[in-house]
C-alpha atoms as a PDB file:
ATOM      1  CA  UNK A   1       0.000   0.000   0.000  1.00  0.00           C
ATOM      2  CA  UNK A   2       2.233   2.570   0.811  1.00  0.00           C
ATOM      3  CA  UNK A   3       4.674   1.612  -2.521  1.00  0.00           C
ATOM      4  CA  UNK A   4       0.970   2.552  -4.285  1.00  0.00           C
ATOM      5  CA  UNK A   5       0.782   5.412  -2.224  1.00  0.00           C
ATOM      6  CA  UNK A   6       4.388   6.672  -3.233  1.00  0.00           C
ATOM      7  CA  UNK A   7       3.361   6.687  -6.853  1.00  0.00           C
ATOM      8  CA  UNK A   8       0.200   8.420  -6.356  1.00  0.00           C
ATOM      9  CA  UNK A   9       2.172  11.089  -4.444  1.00  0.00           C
ATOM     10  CA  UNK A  10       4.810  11.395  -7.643  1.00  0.00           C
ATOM     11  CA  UNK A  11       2.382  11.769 -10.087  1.00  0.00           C
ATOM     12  CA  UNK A  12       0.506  14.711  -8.191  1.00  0.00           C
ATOM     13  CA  UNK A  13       3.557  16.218  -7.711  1.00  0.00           C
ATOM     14  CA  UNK A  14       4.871  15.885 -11.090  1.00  0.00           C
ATOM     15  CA  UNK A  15       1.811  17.148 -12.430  1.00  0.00           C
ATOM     16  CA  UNK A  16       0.985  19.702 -10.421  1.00  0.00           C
ATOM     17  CA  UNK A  17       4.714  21.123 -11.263  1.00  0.00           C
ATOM     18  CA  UNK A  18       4.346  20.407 -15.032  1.00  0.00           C
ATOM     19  CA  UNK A  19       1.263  23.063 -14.506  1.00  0.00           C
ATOM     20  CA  UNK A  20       2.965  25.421 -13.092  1.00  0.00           C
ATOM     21  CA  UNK A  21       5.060  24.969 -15.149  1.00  0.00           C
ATOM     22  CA  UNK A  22       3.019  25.237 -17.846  1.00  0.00           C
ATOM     23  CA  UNK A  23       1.216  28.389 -17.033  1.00  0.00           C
ATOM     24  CA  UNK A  24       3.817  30.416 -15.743  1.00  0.00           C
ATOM     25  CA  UNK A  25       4.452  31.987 -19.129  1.00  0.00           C
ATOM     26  CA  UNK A  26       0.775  32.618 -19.283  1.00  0.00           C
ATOM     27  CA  UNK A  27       1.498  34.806 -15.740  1.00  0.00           C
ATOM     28  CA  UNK A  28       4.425  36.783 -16.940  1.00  0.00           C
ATOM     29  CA  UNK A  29       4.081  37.200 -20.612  1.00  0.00           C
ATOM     30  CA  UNK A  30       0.394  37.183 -21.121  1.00  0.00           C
ATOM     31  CA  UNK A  31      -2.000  35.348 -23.336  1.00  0.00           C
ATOM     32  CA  UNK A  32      -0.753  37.312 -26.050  1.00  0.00           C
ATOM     33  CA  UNK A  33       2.676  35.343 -26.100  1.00  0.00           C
ATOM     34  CA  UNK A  34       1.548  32.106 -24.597  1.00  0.00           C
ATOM     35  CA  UNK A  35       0.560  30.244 -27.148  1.00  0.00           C
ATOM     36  CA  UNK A  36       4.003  31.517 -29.165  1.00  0.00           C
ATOM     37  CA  UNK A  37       5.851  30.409 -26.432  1.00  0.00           C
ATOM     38  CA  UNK A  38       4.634  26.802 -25.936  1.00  0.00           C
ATOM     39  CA  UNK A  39       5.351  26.304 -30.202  1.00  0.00           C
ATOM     40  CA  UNK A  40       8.929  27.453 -29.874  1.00  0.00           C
ATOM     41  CA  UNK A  41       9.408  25.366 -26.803  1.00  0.00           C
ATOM     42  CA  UNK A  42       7.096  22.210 -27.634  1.00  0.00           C
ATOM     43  CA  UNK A  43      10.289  19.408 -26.586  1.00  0.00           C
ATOM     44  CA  UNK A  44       9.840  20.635 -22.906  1.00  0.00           C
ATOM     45  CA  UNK A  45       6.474  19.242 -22.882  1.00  0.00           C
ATOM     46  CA  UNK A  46       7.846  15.851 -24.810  1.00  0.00           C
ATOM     47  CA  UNK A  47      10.502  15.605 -22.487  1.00  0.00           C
ATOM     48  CA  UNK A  48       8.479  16.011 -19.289  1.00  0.00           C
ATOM     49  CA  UNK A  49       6.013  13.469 -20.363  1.00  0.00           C
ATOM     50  CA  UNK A  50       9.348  11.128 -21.259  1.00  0.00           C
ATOM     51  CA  UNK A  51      10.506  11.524 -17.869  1.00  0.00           C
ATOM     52  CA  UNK A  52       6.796  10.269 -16.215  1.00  0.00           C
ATOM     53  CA  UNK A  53       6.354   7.527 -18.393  1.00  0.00           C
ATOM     54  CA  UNK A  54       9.745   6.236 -17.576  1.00  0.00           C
ATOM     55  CA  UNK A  55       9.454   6.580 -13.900  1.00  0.00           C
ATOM     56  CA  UNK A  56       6.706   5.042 -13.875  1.00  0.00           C
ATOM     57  CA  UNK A  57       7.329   2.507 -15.722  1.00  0.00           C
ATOM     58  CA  UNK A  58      10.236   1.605 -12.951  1.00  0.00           C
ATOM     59  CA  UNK A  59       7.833   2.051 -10.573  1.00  0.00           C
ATOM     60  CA  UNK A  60       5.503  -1.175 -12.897  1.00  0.00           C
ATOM     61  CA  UNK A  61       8.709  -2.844 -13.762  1.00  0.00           C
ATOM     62  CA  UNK A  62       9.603  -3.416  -9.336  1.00  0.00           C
ATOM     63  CA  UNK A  63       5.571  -3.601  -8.218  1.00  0.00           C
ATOM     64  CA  UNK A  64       6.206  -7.436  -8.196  1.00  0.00           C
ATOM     65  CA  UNK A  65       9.431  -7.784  -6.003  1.00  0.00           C
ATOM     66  CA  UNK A  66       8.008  -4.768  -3.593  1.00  0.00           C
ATOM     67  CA  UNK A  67       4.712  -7.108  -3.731  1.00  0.00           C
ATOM     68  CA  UNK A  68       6.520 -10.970  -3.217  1.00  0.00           C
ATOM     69  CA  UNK A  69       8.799  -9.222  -0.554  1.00  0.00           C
ATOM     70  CA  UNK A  70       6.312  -7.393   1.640  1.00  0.00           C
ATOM     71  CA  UNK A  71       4.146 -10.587   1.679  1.00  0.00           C
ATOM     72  CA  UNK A  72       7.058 -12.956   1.900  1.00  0.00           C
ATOM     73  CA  UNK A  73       6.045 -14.794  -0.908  1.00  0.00           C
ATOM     74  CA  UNK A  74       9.772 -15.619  -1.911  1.00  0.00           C
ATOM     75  CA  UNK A  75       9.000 -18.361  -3.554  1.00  0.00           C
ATOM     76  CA  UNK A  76       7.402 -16.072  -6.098  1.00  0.00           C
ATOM     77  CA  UNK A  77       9.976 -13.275  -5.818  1.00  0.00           C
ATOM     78  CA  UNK A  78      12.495 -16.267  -6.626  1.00  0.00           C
ATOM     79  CA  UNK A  79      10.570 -16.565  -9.925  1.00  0.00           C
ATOM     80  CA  UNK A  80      10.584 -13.193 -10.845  1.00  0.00           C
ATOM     81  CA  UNK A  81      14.018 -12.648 -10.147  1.00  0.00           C
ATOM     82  CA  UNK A  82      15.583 -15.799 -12.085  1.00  0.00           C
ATOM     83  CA  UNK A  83      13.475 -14.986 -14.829  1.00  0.00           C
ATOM     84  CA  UNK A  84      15.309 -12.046 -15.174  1.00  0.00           C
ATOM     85  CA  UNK A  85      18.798 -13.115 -14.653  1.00  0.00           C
ATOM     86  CA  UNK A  86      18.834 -15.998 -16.439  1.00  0.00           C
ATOM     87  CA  UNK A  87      16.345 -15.657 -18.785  1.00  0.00           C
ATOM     88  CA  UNK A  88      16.071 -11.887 -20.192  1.00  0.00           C
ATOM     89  CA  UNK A  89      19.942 -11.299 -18.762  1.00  0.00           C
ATOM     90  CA  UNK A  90      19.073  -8.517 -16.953  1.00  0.00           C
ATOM     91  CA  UNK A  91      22.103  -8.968 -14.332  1.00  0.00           C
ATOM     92  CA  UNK A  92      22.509  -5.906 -11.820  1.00  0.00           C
ATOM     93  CA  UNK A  93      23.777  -6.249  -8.255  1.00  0.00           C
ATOM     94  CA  UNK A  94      20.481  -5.392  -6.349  1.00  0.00           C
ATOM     95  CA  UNK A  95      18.804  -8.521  -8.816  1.00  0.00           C
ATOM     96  CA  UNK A  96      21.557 -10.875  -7.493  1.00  0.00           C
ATOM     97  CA  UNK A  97      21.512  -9.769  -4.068  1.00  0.00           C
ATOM     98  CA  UNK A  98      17.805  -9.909  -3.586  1.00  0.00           C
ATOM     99  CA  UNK A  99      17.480 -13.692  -5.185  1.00  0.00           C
ATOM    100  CA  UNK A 100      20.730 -14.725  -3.017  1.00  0.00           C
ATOM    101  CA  UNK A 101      18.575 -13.677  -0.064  1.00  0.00           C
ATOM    102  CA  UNK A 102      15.258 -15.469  -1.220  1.00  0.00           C
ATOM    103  CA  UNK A 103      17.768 -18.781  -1.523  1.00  0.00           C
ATOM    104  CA  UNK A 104      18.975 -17.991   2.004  1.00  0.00           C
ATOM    105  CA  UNK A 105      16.022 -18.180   3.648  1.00  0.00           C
ATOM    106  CA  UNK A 106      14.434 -20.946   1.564  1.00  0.00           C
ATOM    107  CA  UNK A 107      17.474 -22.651   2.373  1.00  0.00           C
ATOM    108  CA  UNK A 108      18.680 -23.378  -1.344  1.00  0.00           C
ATOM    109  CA  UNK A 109      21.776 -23.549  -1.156  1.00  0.00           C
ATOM    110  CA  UNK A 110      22.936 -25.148  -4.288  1.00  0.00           C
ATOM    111  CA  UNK A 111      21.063 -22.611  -6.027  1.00  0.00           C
ATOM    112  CA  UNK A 112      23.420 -20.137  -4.674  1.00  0.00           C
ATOM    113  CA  UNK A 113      26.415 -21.977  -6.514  1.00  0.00           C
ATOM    114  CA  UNK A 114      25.027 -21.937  -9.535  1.00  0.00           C
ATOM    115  CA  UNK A 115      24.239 -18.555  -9.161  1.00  0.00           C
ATOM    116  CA  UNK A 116      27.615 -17.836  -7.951  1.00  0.00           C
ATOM    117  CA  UNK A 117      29.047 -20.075 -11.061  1.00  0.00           C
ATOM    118  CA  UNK A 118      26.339 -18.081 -13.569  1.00  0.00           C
ATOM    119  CA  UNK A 119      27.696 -14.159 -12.404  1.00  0.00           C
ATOM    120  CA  UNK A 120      30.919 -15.386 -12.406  1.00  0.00           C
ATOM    121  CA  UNK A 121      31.313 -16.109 -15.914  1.00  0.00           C
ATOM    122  CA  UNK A 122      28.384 -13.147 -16.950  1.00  0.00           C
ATOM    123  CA  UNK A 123      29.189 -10.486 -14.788  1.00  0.00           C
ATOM    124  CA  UNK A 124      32.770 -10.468 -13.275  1.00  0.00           C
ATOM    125  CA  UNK A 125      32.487  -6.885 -11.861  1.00  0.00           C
ATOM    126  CA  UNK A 126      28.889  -7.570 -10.256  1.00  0.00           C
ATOM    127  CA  UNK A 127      30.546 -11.002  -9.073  1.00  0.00           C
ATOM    128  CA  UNK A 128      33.242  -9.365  -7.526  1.00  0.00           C
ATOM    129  CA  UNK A 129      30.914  -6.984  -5.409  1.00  0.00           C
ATOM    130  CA  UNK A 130      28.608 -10.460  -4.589  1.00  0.00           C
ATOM    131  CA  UNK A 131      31.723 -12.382  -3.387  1.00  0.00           C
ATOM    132  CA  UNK A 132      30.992 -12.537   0.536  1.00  0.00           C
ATOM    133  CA  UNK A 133      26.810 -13.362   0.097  1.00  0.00           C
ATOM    134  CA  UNK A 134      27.953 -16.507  -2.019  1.00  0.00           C
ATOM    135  CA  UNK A 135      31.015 -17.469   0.189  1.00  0.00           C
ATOM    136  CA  UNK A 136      28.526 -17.967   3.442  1.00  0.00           C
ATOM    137  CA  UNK A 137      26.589 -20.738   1.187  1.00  0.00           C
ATOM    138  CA  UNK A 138      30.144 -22.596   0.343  1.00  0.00           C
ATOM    139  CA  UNK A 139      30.962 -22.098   4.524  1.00  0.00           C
ATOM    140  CA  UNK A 140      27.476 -24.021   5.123  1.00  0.00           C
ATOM    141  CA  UNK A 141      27.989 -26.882   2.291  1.00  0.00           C
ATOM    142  CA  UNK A 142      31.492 -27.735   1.508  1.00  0.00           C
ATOM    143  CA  UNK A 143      34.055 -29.571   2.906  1.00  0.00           C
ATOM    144  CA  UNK A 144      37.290 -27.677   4.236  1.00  0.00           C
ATOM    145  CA  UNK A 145      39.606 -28.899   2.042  1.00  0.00           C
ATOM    146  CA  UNK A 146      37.472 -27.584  -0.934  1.00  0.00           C
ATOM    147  CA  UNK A 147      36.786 -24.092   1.333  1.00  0.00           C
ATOM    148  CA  UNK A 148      40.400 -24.022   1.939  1.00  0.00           C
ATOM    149  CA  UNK A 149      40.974 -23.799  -1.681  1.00  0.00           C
ATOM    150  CA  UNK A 150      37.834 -21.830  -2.280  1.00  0.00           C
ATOM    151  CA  UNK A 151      39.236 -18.578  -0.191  1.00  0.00           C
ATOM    152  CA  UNK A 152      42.756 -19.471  -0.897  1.00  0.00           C
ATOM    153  CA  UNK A 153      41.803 -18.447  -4.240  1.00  0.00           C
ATOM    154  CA  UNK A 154      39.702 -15.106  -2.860  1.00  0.00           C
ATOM    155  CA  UNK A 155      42.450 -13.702  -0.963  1.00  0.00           C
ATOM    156  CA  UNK A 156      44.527 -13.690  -3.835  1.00  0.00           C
ATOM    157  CA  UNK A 157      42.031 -12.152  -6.459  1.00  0.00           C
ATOM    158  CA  UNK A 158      42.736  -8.304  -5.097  1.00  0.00           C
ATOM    159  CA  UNK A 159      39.350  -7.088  -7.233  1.00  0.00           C
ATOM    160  CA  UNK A 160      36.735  -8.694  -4.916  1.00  0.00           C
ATOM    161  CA  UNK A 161      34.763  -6.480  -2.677  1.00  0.00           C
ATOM    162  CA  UNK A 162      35.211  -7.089   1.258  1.00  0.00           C
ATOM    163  CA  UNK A 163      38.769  -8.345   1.451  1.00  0.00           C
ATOM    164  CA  UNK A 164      38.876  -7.965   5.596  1.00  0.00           C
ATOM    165  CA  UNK A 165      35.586  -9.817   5.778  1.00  0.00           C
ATOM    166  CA  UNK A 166      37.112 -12.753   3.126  1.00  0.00           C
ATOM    167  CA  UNK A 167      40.194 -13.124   5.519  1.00  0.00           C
ATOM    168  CA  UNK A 168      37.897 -13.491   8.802  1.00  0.00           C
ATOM    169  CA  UNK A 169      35.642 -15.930   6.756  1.00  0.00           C
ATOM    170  CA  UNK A 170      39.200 -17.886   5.517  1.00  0.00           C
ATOM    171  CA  UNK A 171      40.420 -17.920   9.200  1.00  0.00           C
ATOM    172  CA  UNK A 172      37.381 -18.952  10.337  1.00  0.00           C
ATOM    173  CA  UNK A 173      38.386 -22.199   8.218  1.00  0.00           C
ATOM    174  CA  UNK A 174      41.573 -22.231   9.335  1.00  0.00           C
ATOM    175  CA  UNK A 175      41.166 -22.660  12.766  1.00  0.00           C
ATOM    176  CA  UNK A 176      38.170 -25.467  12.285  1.00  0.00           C
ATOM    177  CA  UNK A 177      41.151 -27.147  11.045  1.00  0.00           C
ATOM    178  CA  UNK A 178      43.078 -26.313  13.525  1.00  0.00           C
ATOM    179  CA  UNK A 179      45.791 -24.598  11.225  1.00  0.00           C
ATOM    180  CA  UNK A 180      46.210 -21.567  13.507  1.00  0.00           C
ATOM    181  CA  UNK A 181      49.987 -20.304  12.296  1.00  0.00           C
ATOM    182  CA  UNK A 182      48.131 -19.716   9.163  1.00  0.00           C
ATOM    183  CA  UNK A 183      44.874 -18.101  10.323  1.00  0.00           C
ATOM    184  CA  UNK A 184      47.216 -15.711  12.236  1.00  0.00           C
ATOM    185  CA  UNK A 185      48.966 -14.764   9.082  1.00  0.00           C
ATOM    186  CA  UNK A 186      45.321 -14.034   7.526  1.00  0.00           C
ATOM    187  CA  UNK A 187      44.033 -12.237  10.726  1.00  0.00           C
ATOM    188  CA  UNK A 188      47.115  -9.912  10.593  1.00  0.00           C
ATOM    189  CA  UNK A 189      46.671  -8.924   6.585  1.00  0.00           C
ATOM    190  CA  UNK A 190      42.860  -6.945   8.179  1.00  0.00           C
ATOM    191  CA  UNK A 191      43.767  -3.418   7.620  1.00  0.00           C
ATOM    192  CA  UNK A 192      40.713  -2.168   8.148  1.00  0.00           C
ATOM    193  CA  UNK A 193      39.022  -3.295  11.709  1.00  0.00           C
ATOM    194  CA  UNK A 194      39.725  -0.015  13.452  1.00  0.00           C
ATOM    195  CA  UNK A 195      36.454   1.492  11.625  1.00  0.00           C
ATOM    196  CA  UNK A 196      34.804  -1.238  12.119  1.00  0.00           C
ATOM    197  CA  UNK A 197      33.938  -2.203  15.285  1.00  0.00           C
ATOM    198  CA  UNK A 198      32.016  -5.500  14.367  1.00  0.00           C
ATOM    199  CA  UNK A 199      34.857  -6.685  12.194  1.00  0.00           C
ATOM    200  CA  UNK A 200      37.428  -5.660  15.316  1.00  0.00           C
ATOM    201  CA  UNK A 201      36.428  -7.499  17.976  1.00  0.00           C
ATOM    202  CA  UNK A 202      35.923 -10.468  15.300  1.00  0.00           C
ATOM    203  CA  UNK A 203      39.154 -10.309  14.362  1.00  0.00           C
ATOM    204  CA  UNK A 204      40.683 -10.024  18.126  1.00  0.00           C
ATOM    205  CA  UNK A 205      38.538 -13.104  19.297  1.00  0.00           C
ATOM    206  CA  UNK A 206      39.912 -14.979  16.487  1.00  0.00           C
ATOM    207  CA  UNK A 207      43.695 -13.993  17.301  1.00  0.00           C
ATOM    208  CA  UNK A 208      42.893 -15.293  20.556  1.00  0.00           C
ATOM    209  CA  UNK A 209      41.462 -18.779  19.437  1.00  0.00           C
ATOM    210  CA  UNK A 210      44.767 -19.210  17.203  1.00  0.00           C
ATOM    211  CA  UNK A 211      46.978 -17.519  19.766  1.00  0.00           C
ATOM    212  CA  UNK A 212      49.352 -19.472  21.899  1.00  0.00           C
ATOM    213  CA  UNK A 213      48.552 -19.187  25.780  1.00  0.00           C
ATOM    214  CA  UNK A 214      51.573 -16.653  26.012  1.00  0.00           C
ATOM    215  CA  UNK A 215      50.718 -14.736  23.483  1.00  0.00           C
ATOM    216  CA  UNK A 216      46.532 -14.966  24.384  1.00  0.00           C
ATOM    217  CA  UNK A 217      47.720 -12.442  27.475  1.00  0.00           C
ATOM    218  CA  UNK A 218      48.840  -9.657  24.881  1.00  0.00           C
ATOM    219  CA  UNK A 219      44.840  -9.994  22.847  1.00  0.00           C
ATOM    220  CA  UNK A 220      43.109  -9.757  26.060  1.00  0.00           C
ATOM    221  CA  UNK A 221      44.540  -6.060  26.896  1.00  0.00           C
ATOM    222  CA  UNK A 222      43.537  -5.606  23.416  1.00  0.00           C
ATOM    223  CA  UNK A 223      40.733  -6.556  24.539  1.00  0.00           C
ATOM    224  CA  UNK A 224      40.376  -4.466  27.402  1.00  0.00           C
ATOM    225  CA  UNK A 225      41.050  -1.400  25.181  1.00  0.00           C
ATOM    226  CA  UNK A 226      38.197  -2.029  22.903  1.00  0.00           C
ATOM    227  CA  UNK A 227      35.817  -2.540  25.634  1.00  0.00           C
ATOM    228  CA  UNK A 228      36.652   0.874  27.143  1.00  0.00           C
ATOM    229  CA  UNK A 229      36.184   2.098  23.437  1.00  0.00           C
ATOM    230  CA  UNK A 230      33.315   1.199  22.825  1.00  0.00           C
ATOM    231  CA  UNK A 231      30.323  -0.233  25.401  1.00  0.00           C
ATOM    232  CA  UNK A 232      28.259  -3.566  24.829  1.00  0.00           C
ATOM    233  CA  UNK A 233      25.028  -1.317  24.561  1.00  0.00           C
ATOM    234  CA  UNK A 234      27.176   0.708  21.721  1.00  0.00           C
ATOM    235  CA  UNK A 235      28.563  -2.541  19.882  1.00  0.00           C
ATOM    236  CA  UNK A 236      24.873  -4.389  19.934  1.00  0.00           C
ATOM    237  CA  UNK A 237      23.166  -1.110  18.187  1.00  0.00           C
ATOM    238  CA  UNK A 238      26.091  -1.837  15.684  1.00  0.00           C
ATOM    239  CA  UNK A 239      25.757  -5.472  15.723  1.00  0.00           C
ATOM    240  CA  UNK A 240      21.932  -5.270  14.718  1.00  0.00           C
ATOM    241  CA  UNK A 241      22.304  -2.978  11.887  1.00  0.00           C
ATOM    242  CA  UNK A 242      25.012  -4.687   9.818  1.00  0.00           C
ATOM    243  CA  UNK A 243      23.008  -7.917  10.473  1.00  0.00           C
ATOM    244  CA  UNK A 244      20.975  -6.780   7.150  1.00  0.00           C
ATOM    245  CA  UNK A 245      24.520  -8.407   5.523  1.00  0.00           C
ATOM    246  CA  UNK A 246      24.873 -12.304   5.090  1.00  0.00           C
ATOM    247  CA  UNK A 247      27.913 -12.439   5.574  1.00  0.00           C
ATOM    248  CA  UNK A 248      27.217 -10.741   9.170  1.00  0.00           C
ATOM    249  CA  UNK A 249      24.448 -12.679   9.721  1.00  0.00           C
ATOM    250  CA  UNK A 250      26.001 -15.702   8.586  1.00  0.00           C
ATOM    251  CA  UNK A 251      28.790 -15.073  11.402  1.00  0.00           C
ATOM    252  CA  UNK A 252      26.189 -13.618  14.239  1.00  0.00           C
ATOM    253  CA  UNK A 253      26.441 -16.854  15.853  1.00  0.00           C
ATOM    254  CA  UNK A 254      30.397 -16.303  16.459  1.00  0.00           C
ATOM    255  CA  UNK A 255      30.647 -13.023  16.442  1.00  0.00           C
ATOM    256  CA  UNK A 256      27.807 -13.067  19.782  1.00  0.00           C
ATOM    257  CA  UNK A 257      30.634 -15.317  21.719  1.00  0.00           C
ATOM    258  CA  UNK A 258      33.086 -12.412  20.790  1.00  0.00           C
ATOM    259  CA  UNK A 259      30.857  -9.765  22.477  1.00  0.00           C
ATOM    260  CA  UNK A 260      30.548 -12.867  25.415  1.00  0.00           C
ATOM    261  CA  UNK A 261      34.075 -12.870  25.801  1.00  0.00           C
ATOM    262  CA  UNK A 262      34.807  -9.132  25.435  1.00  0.00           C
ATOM    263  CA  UNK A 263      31.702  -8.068  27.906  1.00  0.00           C
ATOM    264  CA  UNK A 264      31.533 -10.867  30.287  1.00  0.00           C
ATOM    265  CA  UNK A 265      28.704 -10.875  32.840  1.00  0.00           C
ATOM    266  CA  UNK A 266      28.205 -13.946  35.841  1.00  0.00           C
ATOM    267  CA  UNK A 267      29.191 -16.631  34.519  1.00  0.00           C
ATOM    268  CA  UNK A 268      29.721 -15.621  31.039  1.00  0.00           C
ATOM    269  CA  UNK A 269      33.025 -14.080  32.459  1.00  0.00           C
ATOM    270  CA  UNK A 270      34.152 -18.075  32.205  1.00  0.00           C
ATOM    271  CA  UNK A 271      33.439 -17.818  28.180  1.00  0.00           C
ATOM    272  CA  UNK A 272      37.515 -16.835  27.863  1.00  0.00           C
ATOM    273  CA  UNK A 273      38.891 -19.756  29.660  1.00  0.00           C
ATOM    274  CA  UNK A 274      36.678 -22.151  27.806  1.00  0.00           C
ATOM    275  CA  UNK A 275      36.531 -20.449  24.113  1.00  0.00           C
ATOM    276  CA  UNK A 276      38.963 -22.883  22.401  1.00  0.00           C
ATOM    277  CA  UNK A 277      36.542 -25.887  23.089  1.00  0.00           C
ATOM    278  CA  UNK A 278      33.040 -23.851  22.579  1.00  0.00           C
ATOM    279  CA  UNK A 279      33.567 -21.191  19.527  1.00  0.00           C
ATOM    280  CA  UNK A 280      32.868 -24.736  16.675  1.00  0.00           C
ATOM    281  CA  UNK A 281      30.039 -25.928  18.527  1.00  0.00           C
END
């Protein structure tokens, strides 16, 4: 309804300026030149009319995904938006990211890779900016010898979108397989966590899970210095917003223990002594 309403509202307003518009020559120059006017300058009127019809027209052309979303009828949205992609080729970022999120919570993942597999060999630049929302489907499916490969491969391709976020998700691997000299050397490559406060503490927690116990002594006061930073009530507001990403999402489960760990309360002030045995659960 209010998508509906939104158009109404455009069209009033684009008419009732196009009138104005329209008349003010009648206001200063008089009836007299009015008409004289409006034949010189006839195209204004064409292009106006141009410019509704095409709005509009977007407006037409996106009633069904507003529709299918709103009612959460992704199963329908899902056939609107593969019709496009794969069969009129109409590939743009917001299309792929809106049917990656349909598969998501349909839980088709194998659609996802051959989405993934489609983009990559349609629309490099679009699947260089959709890297991270296909990665989380390969973290849920695929062994880690293939996932090892998988991001070995990412981290090395320096024209995909989200490097930091490809390194946690690589590390993340890493340390499932317990190869935590290596995760380190991924962890340390994040150049970006201190404007980020969601992607910091992710990336201190997992220091700490690869760390040594000698050197876990050196994360925690890095610890402590993020915490004084930045409060829990501060990090959650942050935390909830970037959960509208996958890949955040995808991590929310891990990157809750983090805030456990860095903001312990009771007995969640345990969560650091037993975080090597609990973060793969």
């Amino acid at each position: 309804m209010k998508y509906k309403l939104i158009i109404i509202i455009f069209n009033i307003f684009v008419l009732l300026s196009f009138s104005t518009i329209c008349l003010l020559p009648l206001i200063l120059l008089g009836p007299d030149y009015f008409a004289e006017f409006w034949l010189a300058n006839w195209f204004l009127a064409l292009i106006f009319l141009i410019i509704i019809l095409m709005v509009n027209a977007f407006f037409v052309y996106n009633w069904p995904i507003v529709r299918y979303t709103k009612t959460g009828k992704w199963d329908a949205l899902v056939a609107v938006l593969e019709k496009r992609i794969y069969g009129r080729k109409i590939i743009t970022y917001s299309n792929v990211r809106l049917l990656t999120y349909s598969y998501f919570l349909l839980g088709r993942k194998k659609q996802i890779k051959t989405l993934e597999k489609h983009i990559k060999g349609k629309r490099k630049s679009i699947y260089n900016k959709a890297f991270l929302m296909f990665s989380c489907a390969n973290l849920i499916s695929d062994s880690n010898d293939h996932l090892k490969a998988y991001f070995e491969e990412a981290v090395n391709n320096k024209s995909l979108k989200g490097m930091d976020w490809i390194l946690i998700n690589y590390a993340f691997v890493l340390i499932a397989n317990k190869e935590f000299d290596k995760a380190l050397a991924m962890l340390k490559k994040i150049d970006g966590a201190k404007n980020n406060p969601i992607l910091e503490l992710t990336k201190l927690y997992f220091l700490f899970m690869a760390s040594k116990l000698e050197d876990q002594k050196a994360i925690a006061l890095l610890k402590e210095n993020f915490t004084k930073k930045i409060s829990d009530l501060e990090f959650e507001k942050r935390f909830e917003i970037e959960k509208g990403d996958i890949h955040i999402l995808f991590l929310s489960k891990i990157i809750s223990q983090a805030k456990e760990w860095a903001y312990p309360t009771g007995l969640l002030a345990k969560t650091e002594e037993r975080a090597h045995s609990s973060l793969f659960k």
